[in-house]
N, C-alpha and C. Protein backbone atom coordinates (compact mmCIF):
# COMPACT_ATOMS: atom_id res chain seq x y z
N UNK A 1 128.44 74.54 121.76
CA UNK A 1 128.26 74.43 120.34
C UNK A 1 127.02 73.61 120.02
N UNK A 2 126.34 74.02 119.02
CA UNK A 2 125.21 73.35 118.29
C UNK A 2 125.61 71.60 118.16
N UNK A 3 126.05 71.68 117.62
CA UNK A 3 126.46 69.88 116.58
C UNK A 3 127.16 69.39 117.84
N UNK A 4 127.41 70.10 119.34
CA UNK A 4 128.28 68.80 120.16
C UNK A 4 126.65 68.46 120.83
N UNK A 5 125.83 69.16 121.16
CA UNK A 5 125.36 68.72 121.89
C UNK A 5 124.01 68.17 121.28
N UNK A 6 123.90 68.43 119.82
CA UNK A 6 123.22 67.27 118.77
C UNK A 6 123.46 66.13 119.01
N UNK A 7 125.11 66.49 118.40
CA UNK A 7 125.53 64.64 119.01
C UNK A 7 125.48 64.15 120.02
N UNK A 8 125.31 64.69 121.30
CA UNK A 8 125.45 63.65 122.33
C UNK A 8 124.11 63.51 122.28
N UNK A 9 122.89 63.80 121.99
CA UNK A 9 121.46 63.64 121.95
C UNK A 9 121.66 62.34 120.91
N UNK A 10 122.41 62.36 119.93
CA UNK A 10 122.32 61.41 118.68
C UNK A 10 122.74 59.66 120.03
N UNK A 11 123.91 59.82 120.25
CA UNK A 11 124.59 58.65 120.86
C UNK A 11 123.50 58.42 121.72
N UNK A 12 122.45 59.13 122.71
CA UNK A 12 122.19 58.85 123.72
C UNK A 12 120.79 57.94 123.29
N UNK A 13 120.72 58.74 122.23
CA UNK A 13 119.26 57.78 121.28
C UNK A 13 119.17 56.56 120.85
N UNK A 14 120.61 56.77 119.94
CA UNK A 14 120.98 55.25 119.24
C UNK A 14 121.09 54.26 120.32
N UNK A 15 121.87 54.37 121.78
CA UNK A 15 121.77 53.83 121.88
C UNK A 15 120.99 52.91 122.95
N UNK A 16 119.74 53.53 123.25
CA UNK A 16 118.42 53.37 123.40
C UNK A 16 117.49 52.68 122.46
N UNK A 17 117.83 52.92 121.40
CA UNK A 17 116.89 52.20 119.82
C UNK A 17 117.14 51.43 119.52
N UNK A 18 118.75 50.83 119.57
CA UNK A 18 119.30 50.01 119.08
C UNK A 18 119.04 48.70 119.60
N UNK A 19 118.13 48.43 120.66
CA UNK A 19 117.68 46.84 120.74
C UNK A 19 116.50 46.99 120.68
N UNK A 20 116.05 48.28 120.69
CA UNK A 20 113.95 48.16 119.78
C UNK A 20 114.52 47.99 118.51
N UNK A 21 115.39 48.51 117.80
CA UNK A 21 115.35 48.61 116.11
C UNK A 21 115.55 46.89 116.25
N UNK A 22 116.63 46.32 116.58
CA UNK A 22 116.83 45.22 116.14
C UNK A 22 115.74 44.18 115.94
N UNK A 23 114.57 44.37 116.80
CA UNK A 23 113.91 43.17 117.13
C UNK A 23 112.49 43.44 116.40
N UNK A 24 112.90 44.60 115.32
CA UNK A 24 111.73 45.03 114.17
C UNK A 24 112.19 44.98 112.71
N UNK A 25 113.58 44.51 112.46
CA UNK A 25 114.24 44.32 110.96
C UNK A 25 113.53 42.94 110.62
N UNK A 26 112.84 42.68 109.55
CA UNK A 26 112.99 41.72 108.72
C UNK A 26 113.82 41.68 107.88
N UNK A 27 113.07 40.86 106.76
CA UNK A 27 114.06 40.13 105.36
C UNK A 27 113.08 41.37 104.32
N UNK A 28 113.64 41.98 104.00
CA UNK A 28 113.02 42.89 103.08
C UNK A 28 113.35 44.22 103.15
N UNK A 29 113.14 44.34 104.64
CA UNK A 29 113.05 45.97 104.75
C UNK A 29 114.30 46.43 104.50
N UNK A 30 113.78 48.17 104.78
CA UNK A 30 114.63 49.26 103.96
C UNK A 30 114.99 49.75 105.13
N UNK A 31 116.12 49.89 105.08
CA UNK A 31 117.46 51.16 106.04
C UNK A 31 118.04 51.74 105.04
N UNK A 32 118.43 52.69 106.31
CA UNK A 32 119.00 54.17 105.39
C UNK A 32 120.18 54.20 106.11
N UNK A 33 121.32 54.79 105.71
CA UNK A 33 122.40 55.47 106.41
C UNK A 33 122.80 56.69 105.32
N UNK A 34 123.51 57.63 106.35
CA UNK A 34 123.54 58.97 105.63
C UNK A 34 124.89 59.38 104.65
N UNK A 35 125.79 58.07 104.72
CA UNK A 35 126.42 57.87 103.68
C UNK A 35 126.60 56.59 102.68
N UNK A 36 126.06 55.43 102.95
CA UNK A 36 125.75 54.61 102.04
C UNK A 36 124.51 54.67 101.23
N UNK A 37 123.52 55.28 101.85
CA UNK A 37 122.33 55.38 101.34
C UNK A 37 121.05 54.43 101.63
N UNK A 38 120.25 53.88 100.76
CA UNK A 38 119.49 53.35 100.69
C UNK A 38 120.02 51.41 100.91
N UNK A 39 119.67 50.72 101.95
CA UNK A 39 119.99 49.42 101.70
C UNK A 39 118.91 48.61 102.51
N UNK A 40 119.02 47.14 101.73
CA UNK A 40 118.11 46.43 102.41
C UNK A 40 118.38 45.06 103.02
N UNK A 41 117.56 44.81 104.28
CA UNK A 41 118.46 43.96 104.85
C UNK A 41 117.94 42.73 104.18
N UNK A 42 118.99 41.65 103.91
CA UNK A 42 119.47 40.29 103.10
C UNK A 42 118.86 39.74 103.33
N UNK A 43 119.21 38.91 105.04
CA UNK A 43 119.45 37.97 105.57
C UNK A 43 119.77 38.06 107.00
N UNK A 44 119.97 37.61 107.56
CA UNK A 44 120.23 37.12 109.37
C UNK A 44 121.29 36.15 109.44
N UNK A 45 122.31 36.35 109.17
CA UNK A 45 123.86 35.49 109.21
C UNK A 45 124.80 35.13 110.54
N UNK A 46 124.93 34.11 110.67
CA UNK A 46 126.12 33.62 111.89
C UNK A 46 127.71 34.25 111.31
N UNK A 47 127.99 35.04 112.34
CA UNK A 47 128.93 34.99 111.63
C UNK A 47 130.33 35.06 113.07
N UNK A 48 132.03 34.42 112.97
CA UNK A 48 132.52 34.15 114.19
C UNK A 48 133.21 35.27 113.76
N UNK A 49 132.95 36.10 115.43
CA UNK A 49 134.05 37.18 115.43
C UNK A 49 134.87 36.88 117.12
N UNK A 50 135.82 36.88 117.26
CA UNK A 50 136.53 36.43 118.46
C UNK A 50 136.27 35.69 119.04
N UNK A 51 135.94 34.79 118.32
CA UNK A 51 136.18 32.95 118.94
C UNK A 51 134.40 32.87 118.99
N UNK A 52 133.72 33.85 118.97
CA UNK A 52 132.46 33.15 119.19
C UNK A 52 131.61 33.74 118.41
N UNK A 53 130.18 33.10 118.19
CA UNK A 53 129.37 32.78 116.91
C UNK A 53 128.37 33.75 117.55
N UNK A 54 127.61 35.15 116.54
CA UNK A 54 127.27 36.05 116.64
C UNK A 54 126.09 36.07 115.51
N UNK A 55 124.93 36.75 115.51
CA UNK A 55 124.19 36.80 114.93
C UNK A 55 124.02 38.40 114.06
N UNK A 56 124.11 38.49 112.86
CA UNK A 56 124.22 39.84 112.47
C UNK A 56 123.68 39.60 110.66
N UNK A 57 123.09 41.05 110.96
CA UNK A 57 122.28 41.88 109.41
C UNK A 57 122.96 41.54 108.89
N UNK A 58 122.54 41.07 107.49
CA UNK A 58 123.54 41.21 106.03
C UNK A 58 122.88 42.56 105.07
N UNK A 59 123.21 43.37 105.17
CA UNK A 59 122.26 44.82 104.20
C UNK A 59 123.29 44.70 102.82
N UNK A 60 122.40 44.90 101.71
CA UNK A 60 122.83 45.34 100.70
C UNK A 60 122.40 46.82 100.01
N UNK A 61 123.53 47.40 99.67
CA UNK A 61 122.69 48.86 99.10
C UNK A 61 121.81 47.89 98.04
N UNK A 62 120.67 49.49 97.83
CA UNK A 62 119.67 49.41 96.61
C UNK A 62 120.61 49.84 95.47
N UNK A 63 121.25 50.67 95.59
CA UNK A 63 121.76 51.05 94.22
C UNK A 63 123.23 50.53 93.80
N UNK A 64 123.51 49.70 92.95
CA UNK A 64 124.73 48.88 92.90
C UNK A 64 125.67 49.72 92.03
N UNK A 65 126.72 49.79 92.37
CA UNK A 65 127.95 49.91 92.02
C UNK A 65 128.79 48.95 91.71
N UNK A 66 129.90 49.53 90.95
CA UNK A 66 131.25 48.48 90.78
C UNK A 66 131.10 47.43 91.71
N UNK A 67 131.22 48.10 92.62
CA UNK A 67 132.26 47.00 93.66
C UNK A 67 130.57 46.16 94.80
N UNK A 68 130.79 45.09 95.03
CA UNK A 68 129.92 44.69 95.56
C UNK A 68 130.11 44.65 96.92
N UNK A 69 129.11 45.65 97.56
CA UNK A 69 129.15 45.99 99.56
C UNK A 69 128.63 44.89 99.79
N UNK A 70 128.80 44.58 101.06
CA UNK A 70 127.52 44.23 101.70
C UNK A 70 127.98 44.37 103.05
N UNK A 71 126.97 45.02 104.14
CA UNK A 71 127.64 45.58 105.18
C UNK A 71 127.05 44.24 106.20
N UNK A 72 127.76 43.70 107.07
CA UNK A 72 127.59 43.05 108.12
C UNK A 72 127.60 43.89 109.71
N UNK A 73 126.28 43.54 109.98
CA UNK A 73 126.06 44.19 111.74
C UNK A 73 125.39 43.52 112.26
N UNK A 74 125.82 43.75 113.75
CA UNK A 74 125.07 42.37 114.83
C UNK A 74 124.23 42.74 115.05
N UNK A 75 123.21 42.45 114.95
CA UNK A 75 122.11 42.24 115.61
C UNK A 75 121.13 43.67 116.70
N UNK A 76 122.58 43.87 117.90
CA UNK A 76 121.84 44.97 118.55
C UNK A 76 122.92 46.30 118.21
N UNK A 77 123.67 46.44 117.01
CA UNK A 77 124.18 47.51 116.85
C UNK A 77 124.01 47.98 114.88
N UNK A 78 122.68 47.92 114.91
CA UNK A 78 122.05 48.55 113.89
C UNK A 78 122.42 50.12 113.84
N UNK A 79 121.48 50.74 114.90
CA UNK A 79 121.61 52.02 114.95
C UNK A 79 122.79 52.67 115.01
N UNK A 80 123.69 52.26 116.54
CA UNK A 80 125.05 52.48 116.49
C UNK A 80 126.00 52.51 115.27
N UNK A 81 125.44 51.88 114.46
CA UNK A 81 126.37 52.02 112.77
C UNK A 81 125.84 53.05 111.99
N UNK A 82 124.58 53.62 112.06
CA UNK A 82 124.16 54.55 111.19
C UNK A 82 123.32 54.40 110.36
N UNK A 83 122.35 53.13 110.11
CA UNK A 83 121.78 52.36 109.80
C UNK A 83 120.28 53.20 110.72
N UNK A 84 119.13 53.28 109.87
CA UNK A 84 117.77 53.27 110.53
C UNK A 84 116.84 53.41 109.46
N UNK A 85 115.86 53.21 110.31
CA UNK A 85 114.30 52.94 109.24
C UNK A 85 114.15 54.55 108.97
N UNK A 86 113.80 54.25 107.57
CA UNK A 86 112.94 55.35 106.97
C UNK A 86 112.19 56.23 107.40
N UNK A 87 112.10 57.38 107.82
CA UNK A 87 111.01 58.06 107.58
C UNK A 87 109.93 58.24 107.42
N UNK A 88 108.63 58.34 107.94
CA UNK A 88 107.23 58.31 107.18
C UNK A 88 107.09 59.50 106.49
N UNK A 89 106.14 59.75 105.40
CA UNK A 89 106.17 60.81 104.86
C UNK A 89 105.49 62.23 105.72
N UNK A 90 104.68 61.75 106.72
CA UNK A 90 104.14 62.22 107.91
C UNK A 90 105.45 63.15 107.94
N UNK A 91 106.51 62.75 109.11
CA UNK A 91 107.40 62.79 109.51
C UNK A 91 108.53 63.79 108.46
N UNK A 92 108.59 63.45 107.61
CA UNK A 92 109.29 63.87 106.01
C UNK A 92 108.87 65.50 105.78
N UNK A 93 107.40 65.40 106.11
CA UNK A 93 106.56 66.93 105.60
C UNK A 93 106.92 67.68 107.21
N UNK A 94 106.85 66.90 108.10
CA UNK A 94 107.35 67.57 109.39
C UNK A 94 108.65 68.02 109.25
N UNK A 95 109.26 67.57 108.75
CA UNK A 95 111.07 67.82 108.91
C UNK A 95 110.85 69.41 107.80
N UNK A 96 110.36 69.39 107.03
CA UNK A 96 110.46 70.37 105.98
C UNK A 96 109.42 71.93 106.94
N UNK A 97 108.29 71.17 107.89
CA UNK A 97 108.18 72.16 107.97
C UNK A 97 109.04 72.85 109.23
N UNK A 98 109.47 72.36 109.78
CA UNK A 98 110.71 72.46 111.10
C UNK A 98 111.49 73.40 110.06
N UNK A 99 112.18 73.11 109.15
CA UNK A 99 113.14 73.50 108.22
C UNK A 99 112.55 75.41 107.89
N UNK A 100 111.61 75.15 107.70
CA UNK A 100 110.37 76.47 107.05
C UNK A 100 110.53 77.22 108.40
N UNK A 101 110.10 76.70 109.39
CA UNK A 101 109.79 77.40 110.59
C UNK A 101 110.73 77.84 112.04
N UNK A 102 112.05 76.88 111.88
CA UNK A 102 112.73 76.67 112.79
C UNK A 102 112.59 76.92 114.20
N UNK A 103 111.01 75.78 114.23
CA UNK A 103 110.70 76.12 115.73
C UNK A 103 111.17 74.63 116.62
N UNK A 104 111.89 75.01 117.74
CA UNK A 104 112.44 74.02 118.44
C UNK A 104 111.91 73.08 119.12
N UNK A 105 110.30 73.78 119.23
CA UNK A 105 109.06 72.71 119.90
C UNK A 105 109.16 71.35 119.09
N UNK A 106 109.26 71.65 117.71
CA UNK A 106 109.33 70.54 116.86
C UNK A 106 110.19 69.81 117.00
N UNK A 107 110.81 69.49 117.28
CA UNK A 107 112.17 68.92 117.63
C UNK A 107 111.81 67.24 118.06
N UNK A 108 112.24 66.40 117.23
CA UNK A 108 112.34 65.18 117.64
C UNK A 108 113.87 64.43 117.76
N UNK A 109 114.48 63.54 118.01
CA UNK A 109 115.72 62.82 118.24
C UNK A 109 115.80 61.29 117.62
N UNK A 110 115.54 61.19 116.60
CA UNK A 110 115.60 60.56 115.68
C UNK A 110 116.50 61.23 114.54
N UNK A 111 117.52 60.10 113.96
CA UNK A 111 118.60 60.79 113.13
C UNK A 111 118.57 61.49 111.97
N UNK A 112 117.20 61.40 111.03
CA UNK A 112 116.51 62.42 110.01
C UNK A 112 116.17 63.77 110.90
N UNK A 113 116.02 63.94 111.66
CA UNK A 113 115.81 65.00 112.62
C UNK A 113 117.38 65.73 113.15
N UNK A 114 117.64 64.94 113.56
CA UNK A 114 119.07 65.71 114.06
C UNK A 114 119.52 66.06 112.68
N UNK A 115 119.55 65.82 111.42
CA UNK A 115 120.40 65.85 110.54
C UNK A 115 119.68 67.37 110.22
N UNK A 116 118.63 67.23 110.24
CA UNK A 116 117.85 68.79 109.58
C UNK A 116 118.37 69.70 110.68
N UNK A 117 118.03 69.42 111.95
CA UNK A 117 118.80 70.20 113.34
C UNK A 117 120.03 70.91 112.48
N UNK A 118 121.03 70.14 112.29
CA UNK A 118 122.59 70.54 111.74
C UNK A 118 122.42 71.66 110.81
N UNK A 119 121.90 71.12 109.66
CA UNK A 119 121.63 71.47 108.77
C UNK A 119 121.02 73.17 109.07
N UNK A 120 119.73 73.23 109.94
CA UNK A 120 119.00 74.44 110.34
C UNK A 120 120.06 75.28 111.31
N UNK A 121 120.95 74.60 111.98
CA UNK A 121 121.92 75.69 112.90
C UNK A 121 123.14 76.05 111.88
N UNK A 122 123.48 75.04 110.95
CA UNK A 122 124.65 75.51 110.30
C UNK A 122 124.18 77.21 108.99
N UNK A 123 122.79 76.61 109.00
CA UNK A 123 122.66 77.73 107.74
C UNK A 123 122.25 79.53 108.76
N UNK A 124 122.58 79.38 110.04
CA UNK A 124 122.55 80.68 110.25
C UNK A 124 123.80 81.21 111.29
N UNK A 125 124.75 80.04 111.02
CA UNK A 125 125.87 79.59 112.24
C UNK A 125 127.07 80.60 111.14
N UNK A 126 128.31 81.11 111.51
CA UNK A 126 129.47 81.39 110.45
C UNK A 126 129.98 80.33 110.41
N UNK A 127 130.42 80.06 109.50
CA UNK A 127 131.66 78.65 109.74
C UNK A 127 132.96 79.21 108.74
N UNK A 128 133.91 79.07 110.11
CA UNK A 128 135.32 79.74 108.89
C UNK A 128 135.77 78.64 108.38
N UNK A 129 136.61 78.94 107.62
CA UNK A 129 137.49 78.48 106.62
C UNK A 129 138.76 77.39 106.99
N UNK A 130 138.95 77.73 108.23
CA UNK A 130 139.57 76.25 109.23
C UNK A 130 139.26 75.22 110.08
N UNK A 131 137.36 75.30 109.99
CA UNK A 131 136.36 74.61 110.62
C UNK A 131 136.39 73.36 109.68
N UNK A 132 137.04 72.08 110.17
CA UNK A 132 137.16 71.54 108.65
C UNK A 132 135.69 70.33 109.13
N UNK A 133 136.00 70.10 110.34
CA UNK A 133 134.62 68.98 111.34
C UNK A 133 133.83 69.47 110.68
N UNK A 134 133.19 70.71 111.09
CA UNK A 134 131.93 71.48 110.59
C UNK A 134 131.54 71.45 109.16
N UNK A 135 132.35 71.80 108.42
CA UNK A 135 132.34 71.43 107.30
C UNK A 135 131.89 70.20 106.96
N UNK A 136 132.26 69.30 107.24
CA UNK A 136 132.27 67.46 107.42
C UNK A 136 130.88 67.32 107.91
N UNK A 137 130.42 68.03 109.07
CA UNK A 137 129.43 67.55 109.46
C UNK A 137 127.97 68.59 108.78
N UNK A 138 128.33 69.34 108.20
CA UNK A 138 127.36 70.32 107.63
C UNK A 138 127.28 69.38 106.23
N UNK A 139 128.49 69.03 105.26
CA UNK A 139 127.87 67.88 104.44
C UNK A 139 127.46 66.86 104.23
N UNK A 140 127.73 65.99 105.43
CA UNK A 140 126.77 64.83 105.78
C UNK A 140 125.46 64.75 105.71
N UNK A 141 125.19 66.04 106.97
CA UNK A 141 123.45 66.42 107.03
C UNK A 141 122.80 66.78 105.85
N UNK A 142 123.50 67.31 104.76
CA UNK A 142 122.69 67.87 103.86
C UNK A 142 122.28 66.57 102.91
N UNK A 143 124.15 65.69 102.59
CA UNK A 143 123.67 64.36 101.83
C UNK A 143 122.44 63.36 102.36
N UNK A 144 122.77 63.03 103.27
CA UNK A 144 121.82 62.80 104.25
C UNK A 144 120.04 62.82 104.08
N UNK A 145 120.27 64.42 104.46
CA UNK A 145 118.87 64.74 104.64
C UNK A 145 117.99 64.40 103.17
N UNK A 146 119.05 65.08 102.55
CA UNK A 146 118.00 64.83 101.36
C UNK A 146 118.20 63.96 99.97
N UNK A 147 118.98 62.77 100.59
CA UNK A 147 118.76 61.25 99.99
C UNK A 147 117.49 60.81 100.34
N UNK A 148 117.28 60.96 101.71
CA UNK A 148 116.57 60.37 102.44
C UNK A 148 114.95 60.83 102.18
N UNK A 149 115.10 61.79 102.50
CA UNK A 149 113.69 63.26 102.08
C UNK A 149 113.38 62.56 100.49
N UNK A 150 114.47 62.45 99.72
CA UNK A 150 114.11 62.43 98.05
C UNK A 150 113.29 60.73 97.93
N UNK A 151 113.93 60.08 98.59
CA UNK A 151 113.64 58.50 98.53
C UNK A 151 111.93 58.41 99.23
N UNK A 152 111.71 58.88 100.42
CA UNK A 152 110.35 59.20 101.04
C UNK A 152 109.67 59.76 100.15
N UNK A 153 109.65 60.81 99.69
CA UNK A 153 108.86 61.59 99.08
C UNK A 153 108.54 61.89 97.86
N UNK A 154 109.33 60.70 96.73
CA UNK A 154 109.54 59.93 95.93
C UNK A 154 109.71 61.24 94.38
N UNK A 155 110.76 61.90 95.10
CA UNK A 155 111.19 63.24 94.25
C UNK A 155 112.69 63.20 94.00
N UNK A 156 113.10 63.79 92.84
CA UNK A 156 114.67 64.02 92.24
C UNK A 156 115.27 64.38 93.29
N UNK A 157 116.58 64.20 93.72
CA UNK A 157 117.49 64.82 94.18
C UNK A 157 117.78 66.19 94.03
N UNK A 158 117.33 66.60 93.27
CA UNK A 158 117.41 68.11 92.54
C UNK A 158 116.18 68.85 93.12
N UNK A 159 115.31 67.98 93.20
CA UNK A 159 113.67 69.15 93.49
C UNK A 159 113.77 68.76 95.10
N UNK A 160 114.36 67.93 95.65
CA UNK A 160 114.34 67.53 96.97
C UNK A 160 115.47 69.16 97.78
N UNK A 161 116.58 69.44 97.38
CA UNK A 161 117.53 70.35 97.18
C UNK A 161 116.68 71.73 97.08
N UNK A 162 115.90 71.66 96.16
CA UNK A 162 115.11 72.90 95.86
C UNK A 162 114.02 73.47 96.58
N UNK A 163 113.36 71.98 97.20
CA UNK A 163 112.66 72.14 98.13
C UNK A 163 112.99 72.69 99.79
N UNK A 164 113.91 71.77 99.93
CA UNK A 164 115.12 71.89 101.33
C UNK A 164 115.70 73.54 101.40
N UNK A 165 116.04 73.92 100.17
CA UNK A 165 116.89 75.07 100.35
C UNK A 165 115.83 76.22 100.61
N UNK A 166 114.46 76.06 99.94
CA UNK A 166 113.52 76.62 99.83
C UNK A 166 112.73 77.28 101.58
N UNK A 167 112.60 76.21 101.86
CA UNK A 167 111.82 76.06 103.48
C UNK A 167 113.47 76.87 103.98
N UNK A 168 114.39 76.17 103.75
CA UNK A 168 115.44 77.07 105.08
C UNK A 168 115.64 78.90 104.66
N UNK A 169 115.15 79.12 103.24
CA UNK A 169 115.23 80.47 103.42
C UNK A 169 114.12 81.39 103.97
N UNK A 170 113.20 80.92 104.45
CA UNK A 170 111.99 81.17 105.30
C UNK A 170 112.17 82.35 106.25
N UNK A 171 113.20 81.49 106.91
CA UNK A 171 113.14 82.20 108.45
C UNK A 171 114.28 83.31 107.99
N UNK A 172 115.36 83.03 107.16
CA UNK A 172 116.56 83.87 106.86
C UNK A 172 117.24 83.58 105.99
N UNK A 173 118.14 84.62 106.05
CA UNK A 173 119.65 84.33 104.77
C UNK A 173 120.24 83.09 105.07
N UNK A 174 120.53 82.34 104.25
CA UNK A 174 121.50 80.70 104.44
C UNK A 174 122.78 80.93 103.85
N UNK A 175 123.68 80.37 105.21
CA UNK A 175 124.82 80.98 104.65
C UNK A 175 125.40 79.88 103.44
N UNK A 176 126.66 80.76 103.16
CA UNK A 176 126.88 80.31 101.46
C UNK A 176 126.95 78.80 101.92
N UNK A 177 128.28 78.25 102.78
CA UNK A 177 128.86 76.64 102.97
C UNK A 177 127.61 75.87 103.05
N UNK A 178 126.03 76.53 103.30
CA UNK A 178 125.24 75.40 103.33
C UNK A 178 124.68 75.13 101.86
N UNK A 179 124.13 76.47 101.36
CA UNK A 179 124.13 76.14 100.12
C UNK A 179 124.92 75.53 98.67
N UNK A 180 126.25 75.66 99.64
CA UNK A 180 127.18 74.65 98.80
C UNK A 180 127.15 73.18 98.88
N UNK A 181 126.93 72.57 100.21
CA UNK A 181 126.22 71.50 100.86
C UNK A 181 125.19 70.80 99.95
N UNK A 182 124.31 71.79 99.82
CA UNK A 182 123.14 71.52 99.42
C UNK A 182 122.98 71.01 98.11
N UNK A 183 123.86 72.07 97.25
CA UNK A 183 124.40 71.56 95.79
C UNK A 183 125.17 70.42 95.62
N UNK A 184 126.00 70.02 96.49
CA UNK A 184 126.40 69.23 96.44
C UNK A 184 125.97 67.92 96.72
N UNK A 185 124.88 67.81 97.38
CA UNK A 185 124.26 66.88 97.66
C UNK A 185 122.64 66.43 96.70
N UNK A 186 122.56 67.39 95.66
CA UNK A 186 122.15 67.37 94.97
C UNK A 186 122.46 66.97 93.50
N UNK A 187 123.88 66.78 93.61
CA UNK A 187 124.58 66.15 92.55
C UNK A 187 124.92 64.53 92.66
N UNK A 188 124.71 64.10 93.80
CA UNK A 188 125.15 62.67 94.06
C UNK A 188 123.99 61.93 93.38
């Protein structure tokens, strides 16, 4: 299957990155995760988890809600949480044209990448109606991709969607569950 062996490319990355990422976060910068969204890290906090004193991110989303997050992670398990740096727009116009072209040369392993991966196998993949993972993981990639794409490239959620859906009908027909994806992730 497509998405198992995405993911094991995903795990095998993160967790390879995950003590370069750590030792490049400041007090400012921007992380992404593909369901909290946009957040930035606080602070650098002690904090005791099983008897002993640990060093870990304080991220706050950018966009506030009711309830006040704030996600705590140690230090070398940034990535492992879902948490990573942005995108360059370089990178951003690459993903779109991967998307346009669905050529596999392009292919990088970085998690804006795998997410378009999903995204590009699910829209020519069937997915029935008791695939409920797939489902799950076909709307992640799409929220995902193009929070992320919209925030880089400093476009609506809506024209980001329009754009995305645009490049994947390139190569072919997209099946319906992605374009439902897509809408839907265009509404958040």
């Amino acid at each position: 299957m497509i998405y198992q062996s995405i993911r094991n490319a995903q795990i095998r990355m993160n967790r390879k990155r995950s003590r370069m990422m750590s030792k490049r976060i400041a007090e400012g910068d921007l992380l992404y995760h593909t369901v909290h969204g946009l957040c930035r890290m606080d602070r650098v906090i002690h904090e005791n988890r099983l008897g002993k004193e640990i060093l870990c991110y304080a991220l706050v989303p950018k966009i506030k809600n009711r309830m006040k997050v704030r996600f705590v992670i140690p230090l070398g398990e940034v990535e492992a949480s879902g948490f990573h740096a942005l995108v360059s727009i370089k990178d951003a116009n690459g993903i779109l044209d991967y998307l346009k072209a669905g050529d596999d040369t392009a292919v990088q392993t970085n998690q804006t990448w795998i997410l378009a991966q999903n995204l590009l196998g699910f829209s020519s993949e069937k997915i029935g109606a008791r695939e409920q993972r797939k489902r799950q993981i076909l709307e992640h990639s799409a929220r995902g991709l193009v929070g992320e794409l919209a925030y880089v490239l400093k476009m609506t959620l809506e024209e980001t969607v329009d754009l995305v859906r645009k490049n994947l009908g390139k190569i072919s027909r997209i099946n319906p569950p992605v374009l439902a994806a897509l809408a839907h992730a265009g509404e958040c």
